[in-house]
Protein backbone atom coordinates (compact mmCIF):
# COMPACT_ATOMS: atom_id res chain seq x y z
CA UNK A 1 33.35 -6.19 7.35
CA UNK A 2 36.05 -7.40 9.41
CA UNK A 3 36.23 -4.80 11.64
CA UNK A 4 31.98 -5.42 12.21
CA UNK A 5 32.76 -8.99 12.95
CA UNK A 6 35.37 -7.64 15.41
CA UNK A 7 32.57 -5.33 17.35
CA UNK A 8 30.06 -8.18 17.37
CA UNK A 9 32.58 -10.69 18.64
CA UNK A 10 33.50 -8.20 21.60
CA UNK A 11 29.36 -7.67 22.53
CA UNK A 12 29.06 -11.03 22.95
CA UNK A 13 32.00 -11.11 25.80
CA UNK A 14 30.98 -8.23 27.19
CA UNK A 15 28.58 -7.98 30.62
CA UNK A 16 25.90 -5.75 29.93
CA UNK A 17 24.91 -3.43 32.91
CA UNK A 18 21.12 -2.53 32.60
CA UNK A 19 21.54 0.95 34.45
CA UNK A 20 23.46 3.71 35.09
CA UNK A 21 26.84 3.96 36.48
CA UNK A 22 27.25 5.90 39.96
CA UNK A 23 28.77 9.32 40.77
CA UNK A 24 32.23 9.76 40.85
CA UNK A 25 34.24 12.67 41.36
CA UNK A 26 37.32 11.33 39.20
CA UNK A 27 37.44 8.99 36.21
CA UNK A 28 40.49 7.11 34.81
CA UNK A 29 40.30 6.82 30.83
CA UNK A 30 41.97 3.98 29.05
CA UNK A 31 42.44 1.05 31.73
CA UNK A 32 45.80 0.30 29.42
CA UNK A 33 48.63 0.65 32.33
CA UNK A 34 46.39 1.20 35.42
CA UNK A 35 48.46 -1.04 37.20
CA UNK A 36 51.24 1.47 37.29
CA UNK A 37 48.73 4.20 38.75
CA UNK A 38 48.50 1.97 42.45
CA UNK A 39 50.40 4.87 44.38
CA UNK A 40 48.45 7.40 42.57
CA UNK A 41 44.93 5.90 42.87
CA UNK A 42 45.29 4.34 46.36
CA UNK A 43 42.77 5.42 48.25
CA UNK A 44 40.87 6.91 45.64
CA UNK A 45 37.52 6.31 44.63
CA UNK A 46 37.17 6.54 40.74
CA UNK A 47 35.44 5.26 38.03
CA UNK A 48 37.45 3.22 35.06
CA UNK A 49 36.40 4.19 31.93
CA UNK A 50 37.62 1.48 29.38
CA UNK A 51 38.18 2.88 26.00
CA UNK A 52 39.71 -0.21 24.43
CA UNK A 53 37.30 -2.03 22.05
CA UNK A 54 39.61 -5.15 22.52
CA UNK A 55 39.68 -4.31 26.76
CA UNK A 56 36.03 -3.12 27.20
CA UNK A 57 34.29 -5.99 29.55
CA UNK A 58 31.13 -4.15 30.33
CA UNK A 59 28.71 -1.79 28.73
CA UNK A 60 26.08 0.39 30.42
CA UNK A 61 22.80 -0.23 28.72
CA UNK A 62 19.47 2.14 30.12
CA UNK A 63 17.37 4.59 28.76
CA UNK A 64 18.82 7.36 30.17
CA UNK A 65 22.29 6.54 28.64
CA UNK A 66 20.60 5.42 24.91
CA UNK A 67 18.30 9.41 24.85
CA UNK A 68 22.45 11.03 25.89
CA UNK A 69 23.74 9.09 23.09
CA UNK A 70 21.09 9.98 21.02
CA UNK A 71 21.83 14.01 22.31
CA UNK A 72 25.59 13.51 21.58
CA UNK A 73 26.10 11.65 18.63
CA UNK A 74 27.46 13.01 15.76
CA UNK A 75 29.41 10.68 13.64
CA UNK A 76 30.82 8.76 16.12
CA UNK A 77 29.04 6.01 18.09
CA UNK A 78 31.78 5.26 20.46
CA UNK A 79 32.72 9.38 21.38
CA UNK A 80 28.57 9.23 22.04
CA UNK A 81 28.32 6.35 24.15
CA UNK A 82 31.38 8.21 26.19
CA UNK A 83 29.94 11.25 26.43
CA UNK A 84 26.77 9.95 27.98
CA UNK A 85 28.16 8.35 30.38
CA UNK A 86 29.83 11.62 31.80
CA UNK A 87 27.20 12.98 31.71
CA UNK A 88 25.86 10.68 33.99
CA UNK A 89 28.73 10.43 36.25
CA UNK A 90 29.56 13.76 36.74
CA UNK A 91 33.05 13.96 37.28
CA UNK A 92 35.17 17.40 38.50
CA UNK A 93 38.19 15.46 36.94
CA UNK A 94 39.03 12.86 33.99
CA UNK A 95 42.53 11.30 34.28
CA UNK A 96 44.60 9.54 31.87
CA UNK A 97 48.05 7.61 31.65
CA UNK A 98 47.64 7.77 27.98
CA UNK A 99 48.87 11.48 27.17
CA UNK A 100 48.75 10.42 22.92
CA UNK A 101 45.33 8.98 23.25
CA UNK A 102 43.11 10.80 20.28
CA UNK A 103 40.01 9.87 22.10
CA UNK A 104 40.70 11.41 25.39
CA UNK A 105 41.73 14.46 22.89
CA UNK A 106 38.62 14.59 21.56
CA UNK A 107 36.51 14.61 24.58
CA UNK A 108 38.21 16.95 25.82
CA UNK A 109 37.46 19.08 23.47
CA UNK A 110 33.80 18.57 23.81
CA UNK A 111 33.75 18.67 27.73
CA UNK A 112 36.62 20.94 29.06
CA UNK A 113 33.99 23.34 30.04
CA UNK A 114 32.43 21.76 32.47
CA UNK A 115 35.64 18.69 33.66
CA UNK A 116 38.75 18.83 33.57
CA UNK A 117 41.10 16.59 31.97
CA UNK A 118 44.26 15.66 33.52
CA UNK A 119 47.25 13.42 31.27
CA UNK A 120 50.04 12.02 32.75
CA UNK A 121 52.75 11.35 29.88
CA UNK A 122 53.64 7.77 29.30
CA UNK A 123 56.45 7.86 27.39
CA UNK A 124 58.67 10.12 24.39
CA UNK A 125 56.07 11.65 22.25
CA UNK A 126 57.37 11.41 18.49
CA UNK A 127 53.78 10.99 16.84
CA UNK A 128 53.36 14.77 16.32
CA UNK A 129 56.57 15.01 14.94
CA UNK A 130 55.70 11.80 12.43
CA UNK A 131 52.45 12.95 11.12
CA UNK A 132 54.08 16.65 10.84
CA UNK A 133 56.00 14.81 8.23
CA UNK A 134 53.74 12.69 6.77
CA UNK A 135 51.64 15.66 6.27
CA UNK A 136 53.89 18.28 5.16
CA UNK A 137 55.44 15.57 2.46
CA UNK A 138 51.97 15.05 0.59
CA UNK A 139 51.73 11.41 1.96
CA UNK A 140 48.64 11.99 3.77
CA UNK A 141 45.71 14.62 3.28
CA UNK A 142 45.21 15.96 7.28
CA UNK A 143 47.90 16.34 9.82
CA UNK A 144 46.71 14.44 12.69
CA UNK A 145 48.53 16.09 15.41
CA UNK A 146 45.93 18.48 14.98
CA UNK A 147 43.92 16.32 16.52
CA UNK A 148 45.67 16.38 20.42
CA UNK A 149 44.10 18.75 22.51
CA UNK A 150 45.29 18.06 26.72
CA UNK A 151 43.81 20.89 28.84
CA UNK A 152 46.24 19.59 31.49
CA UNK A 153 49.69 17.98 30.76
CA UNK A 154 51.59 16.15 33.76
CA UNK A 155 54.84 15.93 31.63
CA UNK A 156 58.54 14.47 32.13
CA UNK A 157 60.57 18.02 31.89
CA UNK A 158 60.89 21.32 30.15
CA UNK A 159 61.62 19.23 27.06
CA UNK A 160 58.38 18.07 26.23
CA UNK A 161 57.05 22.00 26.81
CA UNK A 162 59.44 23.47 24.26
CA UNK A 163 59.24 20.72 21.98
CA UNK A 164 55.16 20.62 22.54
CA UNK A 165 55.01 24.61 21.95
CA UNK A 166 57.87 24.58 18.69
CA UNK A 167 55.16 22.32 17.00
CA UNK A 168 52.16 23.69 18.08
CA UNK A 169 50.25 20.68 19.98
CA UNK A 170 47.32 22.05 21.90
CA UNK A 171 48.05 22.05 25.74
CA UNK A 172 46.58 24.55 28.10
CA UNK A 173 48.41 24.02 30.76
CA UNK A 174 52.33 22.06 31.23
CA UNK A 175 53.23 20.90 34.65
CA UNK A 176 56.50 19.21 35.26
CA UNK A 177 56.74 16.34 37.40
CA UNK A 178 59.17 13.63 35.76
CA UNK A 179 58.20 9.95 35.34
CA UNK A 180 55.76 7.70 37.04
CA UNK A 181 57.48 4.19 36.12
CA UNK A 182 60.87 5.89 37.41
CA UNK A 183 59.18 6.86 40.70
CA UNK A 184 57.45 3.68 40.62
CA UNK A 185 60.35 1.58 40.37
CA UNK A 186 62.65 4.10 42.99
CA UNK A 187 60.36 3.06 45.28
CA UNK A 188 61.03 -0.66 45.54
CA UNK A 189 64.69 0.08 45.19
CA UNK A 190 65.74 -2.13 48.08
CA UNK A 191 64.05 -5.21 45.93
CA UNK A 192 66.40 -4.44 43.07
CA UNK A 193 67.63 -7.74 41.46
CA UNK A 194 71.66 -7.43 41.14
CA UNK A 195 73.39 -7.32 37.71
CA UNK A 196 76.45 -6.30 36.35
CA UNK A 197 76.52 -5.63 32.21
CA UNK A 198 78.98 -3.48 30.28
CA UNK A 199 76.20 -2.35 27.84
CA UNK A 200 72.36 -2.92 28.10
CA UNK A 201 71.51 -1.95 24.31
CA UNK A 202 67.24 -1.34 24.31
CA UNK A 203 65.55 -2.82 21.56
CA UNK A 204 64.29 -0.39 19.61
CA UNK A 205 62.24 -2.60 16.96
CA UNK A 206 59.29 -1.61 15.28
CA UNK A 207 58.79 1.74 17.99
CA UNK A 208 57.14 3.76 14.98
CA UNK A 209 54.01 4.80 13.39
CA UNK A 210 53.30 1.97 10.52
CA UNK A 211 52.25 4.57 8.06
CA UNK A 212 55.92 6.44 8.65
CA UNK A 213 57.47 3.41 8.64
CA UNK A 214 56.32 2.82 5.01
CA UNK A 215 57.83 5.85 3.61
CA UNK A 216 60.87 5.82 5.49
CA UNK A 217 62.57 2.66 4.41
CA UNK A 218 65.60 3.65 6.19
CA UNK A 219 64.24 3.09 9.79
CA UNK A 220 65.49 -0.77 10.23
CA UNK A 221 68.89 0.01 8.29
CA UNK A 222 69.71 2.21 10.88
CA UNK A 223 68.30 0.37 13.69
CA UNK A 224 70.13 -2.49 12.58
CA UNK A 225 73.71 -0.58 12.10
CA UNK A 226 73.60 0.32 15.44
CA UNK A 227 72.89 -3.17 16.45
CA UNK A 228 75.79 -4.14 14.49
CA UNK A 229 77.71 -1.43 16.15
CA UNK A 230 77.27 -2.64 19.32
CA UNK A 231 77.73 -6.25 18.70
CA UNK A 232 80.71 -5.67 17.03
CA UNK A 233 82.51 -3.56 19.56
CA UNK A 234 80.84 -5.92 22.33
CA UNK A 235 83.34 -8.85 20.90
CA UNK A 236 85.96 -6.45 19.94
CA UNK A 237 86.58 -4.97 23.82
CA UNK A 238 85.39 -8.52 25.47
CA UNK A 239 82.64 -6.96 27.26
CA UNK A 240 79.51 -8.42 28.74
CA UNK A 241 76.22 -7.41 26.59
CA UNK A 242 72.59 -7.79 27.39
CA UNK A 243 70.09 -6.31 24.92
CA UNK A 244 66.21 -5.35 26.52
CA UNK A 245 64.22 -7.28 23.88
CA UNK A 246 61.10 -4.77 23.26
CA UNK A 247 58.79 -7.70 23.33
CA UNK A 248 57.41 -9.66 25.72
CA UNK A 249 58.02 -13.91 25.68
CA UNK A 250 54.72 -14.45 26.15
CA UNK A 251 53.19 -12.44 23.35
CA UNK A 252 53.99 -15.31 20.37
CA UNK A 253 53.15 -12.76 17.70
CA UNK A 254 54.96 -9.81 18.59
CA UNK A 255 58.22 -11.56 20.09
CA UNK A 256 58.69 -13.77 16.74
CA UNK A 257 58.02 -10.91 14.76
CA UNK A 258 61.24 -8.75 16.94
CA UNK A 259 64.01 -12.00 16.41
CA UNK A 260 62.43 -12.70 13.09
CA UNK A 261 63.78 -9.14 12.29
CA UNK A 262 67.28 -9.56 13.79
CA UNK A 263 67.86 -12.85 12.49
CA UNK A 264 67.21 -11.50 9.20
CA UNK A 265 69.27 -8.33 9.34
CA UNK A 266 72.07 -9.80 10.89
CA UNK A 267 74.94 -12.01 9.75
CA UNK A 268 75.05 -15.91 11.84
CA UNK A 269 77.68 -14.40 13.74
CA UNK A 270 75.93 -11.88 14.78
CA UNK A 271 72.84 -13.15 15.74
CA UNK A 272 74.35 -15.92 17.55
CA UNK A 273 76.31 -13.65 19.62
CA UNK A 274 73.36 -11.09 20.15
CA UNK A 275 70.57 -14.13 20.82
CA UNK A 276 73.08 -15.10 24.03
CA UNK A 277 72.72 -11.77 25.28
CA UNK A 278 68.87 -11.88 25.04
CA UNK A 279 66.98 -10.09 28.42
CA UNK A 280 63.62 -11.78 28.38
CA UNK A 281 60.97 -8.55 29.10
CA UNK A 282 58.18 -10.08 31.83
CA UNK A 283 54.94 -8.69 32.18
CA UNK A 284 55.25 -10.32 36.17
CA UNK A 285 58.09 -8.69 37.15
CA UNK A 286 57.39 -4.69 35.97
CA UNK A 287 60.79 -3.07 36.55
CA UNK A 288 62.74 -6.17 35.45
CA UNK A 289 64.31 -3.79 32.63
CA UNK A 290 65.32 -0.68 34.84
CA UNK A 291 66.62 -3.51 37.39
CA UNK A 292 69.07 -4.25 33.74
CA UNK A 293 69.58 -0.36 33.20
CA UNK A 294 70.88 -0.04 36.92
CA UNK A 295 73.48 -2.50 37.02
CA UNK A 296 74.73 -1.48 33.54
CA UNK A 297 77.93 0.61 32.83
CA UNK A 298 76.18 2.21 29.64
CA UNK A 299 72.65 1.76 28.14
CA UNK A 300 72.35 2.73 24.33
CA UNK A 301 69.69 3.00 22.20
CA UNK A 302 67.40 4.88 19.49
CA UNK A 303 63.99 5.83 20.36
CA UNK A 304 63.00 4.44 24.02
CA UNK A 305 62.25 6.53 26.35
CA UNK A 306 64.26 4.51 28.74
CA UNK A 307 67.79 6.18 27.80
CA UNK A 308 65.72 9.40 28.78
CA UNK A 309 64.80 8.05 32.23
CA UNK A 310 68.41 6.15 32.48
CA UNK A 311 69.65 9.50 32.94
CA UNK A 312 67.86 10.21 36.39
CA UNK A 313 68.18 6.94 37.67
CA UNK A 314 72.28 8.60 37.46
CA UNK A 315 73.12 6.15 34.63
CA UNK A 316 75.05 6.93 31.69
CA UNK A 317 73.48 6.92 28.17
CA UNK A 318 74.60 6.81 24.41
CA UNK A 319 71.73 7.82 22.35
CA UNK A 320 72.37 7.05 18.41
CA UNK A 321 70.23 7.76 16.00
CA UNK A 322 71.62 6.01 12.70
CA UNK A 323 68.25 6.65 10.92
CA UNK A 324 67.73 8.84 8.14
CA UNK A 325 65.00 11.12 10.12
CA UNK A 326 65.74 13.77 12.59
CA UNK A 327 62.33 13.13 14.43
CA UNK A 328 64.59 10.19 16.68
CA UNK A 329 67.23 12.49 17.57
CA UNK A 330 67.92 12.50 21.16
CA UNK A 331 66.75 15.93 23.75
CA UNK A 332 70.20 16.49 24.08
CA UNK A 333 73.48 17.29 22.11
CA UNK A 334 76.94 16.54 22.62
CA UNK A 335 78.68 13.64 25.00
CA UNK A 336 75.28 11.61 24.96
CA UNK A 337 74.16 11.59 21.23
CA UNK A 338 75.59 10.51 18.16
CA UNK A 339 73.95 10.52 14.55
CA UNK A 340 74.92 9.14 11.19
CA UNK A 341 78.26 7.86 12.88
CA UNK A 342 80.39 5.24 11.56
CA UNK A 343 81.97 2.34 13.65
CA UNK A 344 85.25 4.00 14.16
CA UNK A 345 83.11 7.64 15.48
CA UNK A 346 81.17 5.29 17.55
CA UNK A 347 83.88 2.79 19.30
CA UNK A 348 85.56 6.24 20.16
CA UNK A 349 82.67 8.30 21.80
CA UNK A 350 81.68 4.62 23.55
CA UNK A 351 84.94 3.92 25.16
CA UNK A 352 85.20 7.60 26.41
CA UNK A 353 81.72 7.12 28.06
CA UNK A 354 82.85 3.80 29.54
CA UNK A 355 86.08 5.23 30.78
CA UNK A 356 84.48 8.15 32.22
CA UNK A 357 83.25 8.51 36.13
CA UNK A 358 79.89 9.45 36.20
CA UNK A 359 80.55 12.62 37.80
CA UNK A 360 83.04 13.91 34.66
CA UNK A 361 80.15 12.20 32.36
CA UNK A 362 77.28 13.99 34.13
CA UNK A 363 79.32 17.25 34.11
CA UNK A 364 78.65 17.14 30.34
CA UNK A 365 75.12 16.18 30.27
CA UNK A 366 71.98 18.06 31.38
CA UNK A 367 69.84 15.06 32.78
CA UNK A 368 67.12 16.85 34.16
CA UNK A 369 66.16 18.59 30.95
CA UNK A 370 64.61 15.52 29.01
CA UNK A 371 62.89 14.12 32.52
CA UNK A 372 63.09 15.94 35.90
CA UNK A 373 63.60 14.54 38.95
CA UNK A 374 63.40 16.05 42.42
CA UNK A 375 64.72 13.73 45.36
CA UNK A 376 62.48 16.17 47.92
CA UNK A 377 59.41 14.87 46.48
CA UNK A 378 58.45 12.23 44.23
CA UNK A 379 56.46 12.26 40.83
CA UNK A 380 53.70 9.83 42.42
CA UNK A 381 53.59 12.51 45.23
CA UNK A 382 53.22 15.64 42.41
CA UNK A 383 51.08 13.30 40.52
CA UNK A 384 48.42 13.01 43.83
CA UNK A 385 49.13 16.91 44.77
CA UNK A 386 47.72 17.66 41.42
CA UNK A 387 45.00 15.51 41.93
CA UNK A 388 43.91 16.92 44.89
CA UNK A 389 43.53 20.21 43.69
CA UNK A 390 41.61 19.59 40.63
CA UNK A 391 39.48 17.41 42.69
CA UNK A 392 38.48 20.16 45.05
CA UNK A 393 37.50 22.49 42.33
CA UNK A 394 40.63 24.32 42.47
């Protein structure tokens, strides 16, 4: 009933287009992130098609769209309504920035005849990996991973392949070309805001599936030891902390909901020491966080996929996963990762990271594995080469 109130509530904001939408040769799905898709889209002449029930602002309304959601509809009114519309448009290509999106799975798996569908990945993909356990644990009936079907995956590095292939998630085809926000922010590089911190620690609070979050209990313990970790070798070496809150300030619910956690986790101490080393996330200011990472002598964290890209901006990592799943454990072994560590295994491994150049550190770490980078030509430039191709029927 809610969730009908919900729909109803969105209609009414919505502007209702009485005809059909034009041609276009390429269509973005999911507007989420477009705004990081300027160098790629530039130029471009696309059609966005909103998948969002909470971001949709217009519906197409005519009766050639209502008798091809009337052909297509099955059990879903929303994969119908989608469907018609491409079949209106006509597009060689449909392009996402939302590589885990279930919907874009599932058209392609009804279209990929006739377009082709392009993902670029958005960030470390643990969901298969989550539902694989869910699933193989009895907790729920259908393993929803598989559900994701990409014809064409624009991925970070060989990583994601091997990992992608070891669990069987349906791609087609791979094609490496590293990260879009690292390319992104690279390119205003000469803007870069000057910091200095010993450790950037990324906020790793609440980055998992709810349902796996339910049955594993031990998630917050162990994101909240390595908090502790930090904090507590932060006062114990006098060095200067900052911690990337995952949050932004300006979304009340979500940013109460991260301190709410740490103040409830951690001792008065603690907190009180961690909530001076706050860095405020700002939706205004999109690299404000890999501005933090770059003038940082180590970043550590869990989950984000920001220690991943870290390592080809040439920054050192320590990846620790205290948790009690392997799904979190970092790409790679050895110098960068720790798990199930106590303090004393994790002060030592941290102050031989800090003491190291980055030359001996990146002698024992294979950076390019997790995300590639090539300094010959960009990911945006990859990204549009790509493009291109499909685009001409190639």
């Amino acid at each position: 009933m809610k969730y009908l109130i919900f729909i109803i509530k969105v209609f009414f904001k919505v502007k209702i287009i009485f005809k059909d939408p034009k041609n276009y040769d390429l269509v973005i799905f999911d507007d989420e992130s477009i705004d990081e898709l300027g160098a790629i889209l530039k130029n471009r002449k696309y059609f966005i098609l909103q998948s969002r029930i909470n971001r949709i602002d217009k519906i197409y309304i005519s009766l050639n769209i209502i008798r091809n959601i009337i052909k297509n509809y099955k059990k879903k009114i929303s994969t119908a309504y989608f469907l018609s519309l491409l079949d209106i448009i006509k597009p060689k290509v449909v392009f996402t920035f939302i590589d885990n999106s279930f919907k874009f799975s599932e058209l392609a798996k009804l279209k990929n005849q006739k377009i082709k569908f392009i993902a670029l990945q958005n960030g470390a993909r643990y969901e298969h990996k989550e539902f694989e356990h869910l699933y193989k644990n009895k907790i729920i009936k259908y393993n929803f991973s598989e559900n994701f079907f990409i014809p064409y995956l624009l991925c970070y590095g060989r990583y994601e392949i091997d990992d992608f292939k070891k669990h069987n998630i349906k791609v087609n085809d791979f094609s490496v070309v590293g990260s879009l926000r690292v390319s992104n922010f690279l390119l205003k590089k000469k803007k870069i805001k000057k910091y200095y911190n010993d450790i950037c620690l990324i906020s790793d609070i609440y980055s998992w599936d709810d349902i796996f979050h339910i049955y594993n209990p031990g998630l917050e313990k162990g994101i909240i030891n390595l908090t502790k970790f930090v904090i507590n070798f932060s006062i114990k070496h006098n060095l200067k902390l900052k911690i990337a809150l995952r949050s932004y300030r300006n979304n009340i619910e979500n940013f109460n909901r991260e301190i709410n956690f740490y103040k409830r986790y951690l001792t008065k101490i603690e907190y009180n020491f961690l909530s001076k080393s706050f860095f405020y996330r700002d939706e205004k200011k999109k690299f404000s966080t890999y501005e933090l990472m770059k003038g940082s002598e180590v970043v550590i964290g869990s989950i984000s996929t920001m220690l991943r890209e870290n390592l080809v901006m040439n920054g050192k990592v320590l990846a620790c996963n205290l948790t009690p799943t392997n799904i979190f454990d970092f790409p790679l072994k050895g110098l960068c990762f720790l798990k199930n560590c106590n303090f004393s295994v994790f002060e030592k491994r941290l102050l031989k990271i800090i003491n190291l150049s980055k030359k001996d550190y990146f002698s024992h770490v294979n950076k390019y594995y997790p995300v590639d980078y090539d300094k010959n030509i960009s990911t945006i430039k990859k990204v549009n080469n790509k493009l291109d191709l499909f685009l001409k029927n190639i």
